[in-house]
C-alpha atoms as a PDB file:
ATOM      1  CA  UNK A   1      32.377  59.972 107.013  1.00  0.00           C
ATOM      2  CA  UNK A   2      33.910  59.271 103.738  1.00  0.00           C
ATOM      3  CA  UNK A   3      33.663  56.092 101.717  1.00  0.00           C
ATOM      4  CA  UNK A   4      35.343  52.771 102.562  1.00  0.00           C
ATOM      5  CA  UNK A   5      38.005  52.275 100.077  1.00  0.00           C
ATOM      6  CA  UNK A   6      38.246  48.775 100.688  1.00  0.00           C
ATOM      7  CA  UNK A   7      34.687  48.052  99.846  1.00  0.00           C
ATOM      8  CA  UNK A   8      34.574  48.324  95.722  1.00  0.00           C
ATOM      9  CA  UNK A   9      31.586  46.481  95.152  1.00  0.00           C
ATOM     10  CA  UNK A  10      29.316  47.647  92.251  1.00  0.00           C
ATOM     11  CA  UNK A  11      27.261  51.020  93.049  1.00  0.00           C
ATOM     12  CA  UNK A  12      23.291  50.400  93.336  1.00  0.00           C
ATOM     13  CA  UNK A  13      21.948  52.828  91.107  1.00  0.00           C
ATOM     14  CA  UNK A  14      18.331  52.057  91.985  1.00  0.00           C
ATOM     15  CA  UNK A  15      18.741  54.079  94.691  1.00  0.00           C
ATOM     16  CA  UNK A  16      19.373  57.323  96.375  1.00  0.00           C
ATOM     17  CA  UNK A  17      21.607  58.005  98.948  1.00  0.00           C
ATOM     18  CA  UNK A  18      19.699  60.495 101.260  1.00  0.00           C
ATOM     19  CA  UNK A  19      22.367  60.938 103.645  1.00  0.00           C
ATOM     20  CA  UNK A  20      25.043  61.778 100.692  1.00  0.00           C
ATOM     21  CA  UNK A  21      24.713  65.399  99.919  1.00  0.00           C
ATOM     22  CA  UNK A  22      25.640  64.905  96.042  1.00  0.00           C
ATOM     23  CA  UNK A  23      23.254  62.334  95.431  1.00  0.00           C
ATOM     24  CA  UNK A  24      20.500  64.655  96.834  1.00  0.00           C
ATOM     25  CA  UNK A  25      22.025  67.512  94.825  1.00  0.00           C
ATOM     26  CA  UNK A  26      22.031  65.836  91.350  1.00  0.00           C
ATOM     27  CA  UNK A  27      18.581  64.246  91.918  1.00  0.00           C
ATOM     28  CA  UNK A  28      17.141  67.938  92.673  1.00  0.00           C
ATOM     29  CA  UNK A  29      19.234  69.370  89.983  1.00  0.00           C
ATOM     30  CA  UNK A  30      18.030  66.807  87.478  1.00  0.00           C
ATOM     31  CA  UNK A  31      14.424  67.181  88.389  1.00  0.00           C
ATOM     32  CA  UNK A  32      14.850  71.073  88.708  1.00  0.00           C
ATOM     33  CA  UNK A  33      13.711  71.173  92.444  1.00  0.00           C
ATOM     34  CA  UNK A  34      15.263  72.448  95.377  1.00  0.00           C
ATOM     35  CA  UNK A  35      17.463  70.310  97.603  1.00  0.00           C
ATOM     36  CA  UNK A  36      14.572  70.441 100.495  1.00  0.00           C
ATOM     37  CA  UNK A  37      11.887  68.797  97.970  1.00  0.00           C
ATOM     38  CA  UNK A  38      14.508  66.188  97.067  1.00  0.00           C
ATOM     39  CA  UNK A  39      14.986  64.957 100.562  1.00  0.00           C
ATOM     40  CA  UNK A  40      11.535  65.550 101.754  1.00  0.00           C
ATOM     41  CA  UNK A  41      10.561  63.230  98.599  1.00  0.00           C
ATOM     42  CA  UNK A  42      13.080  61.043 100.004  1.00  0.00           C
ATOM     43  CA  UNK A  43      11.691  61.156 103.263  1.00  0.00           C
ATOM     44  CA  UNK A  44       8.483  60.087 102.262  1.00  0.00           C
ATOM     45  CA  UNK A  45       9.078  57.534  99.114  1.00  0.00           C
ATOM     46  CA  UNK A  46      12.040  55.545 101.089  1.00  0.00           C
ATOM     47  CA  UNK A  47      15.041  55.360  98.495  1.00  0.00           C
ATOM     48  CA  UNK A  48      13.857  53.812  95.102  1.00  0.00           C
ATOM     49  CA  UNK A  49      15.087  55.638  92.549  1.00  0.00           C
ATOM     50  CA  UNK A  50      12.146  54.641  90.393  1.00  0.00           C
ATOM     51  CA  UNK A  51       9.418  55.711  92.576  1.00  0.00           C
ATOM     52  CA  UNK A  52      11.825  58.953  93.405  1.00  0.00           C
ATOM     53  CA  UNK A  53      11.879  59.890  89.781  1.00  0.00           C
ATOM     54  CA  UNK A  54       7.642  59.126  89.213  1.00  0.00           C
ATOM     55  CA  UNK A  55       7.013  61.796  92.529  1.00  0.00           C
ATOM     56  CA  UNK A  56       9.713  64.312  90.888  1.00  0.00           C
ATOM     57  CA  UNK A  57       8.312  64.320  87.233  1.00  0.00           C
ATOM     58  CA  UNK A  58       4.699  64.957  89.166  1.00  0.00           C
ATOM     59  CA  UNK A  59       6.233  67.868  90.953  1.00  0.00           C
ATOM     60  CA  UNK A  60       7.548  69.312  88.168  1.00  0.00           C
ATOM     61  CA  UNK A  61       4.089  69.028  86.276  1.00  0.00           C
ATOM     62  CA  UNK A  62       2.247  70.392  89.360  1.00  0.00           C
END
């Protein structure tokens, strides 16, 4: 389903959309991890961007 036009409120960019495809994609591709660890960190940490981005960084160290 595709965005409602008629809603043109500000963005939240705290968090992340797991159920929009691109969001997923550019979180993974900005972390350099697949699309599955993306949305199973999703899965797991809710949708906070910040806590996202803490569980990403410890990927990539790990």
């Amino acid at each position: 389903m595709g965005d409602d036009k008629q809603n043109v409120g500000e963005s939240d960019r705290s968090r992340v959309s797991g159920s929009e495809r691109y969001e997923v994609r550019y979180f993974a591709e900005k972390h350099g991890i697949t699309m599955e660890q993306a949305g199973e960190l999703i899965g797991k940490h809710d949708n906070d961007r910040e806590t996202l981005d803490r569980a990403a960084e410890q990927l990539e160290g790990g």
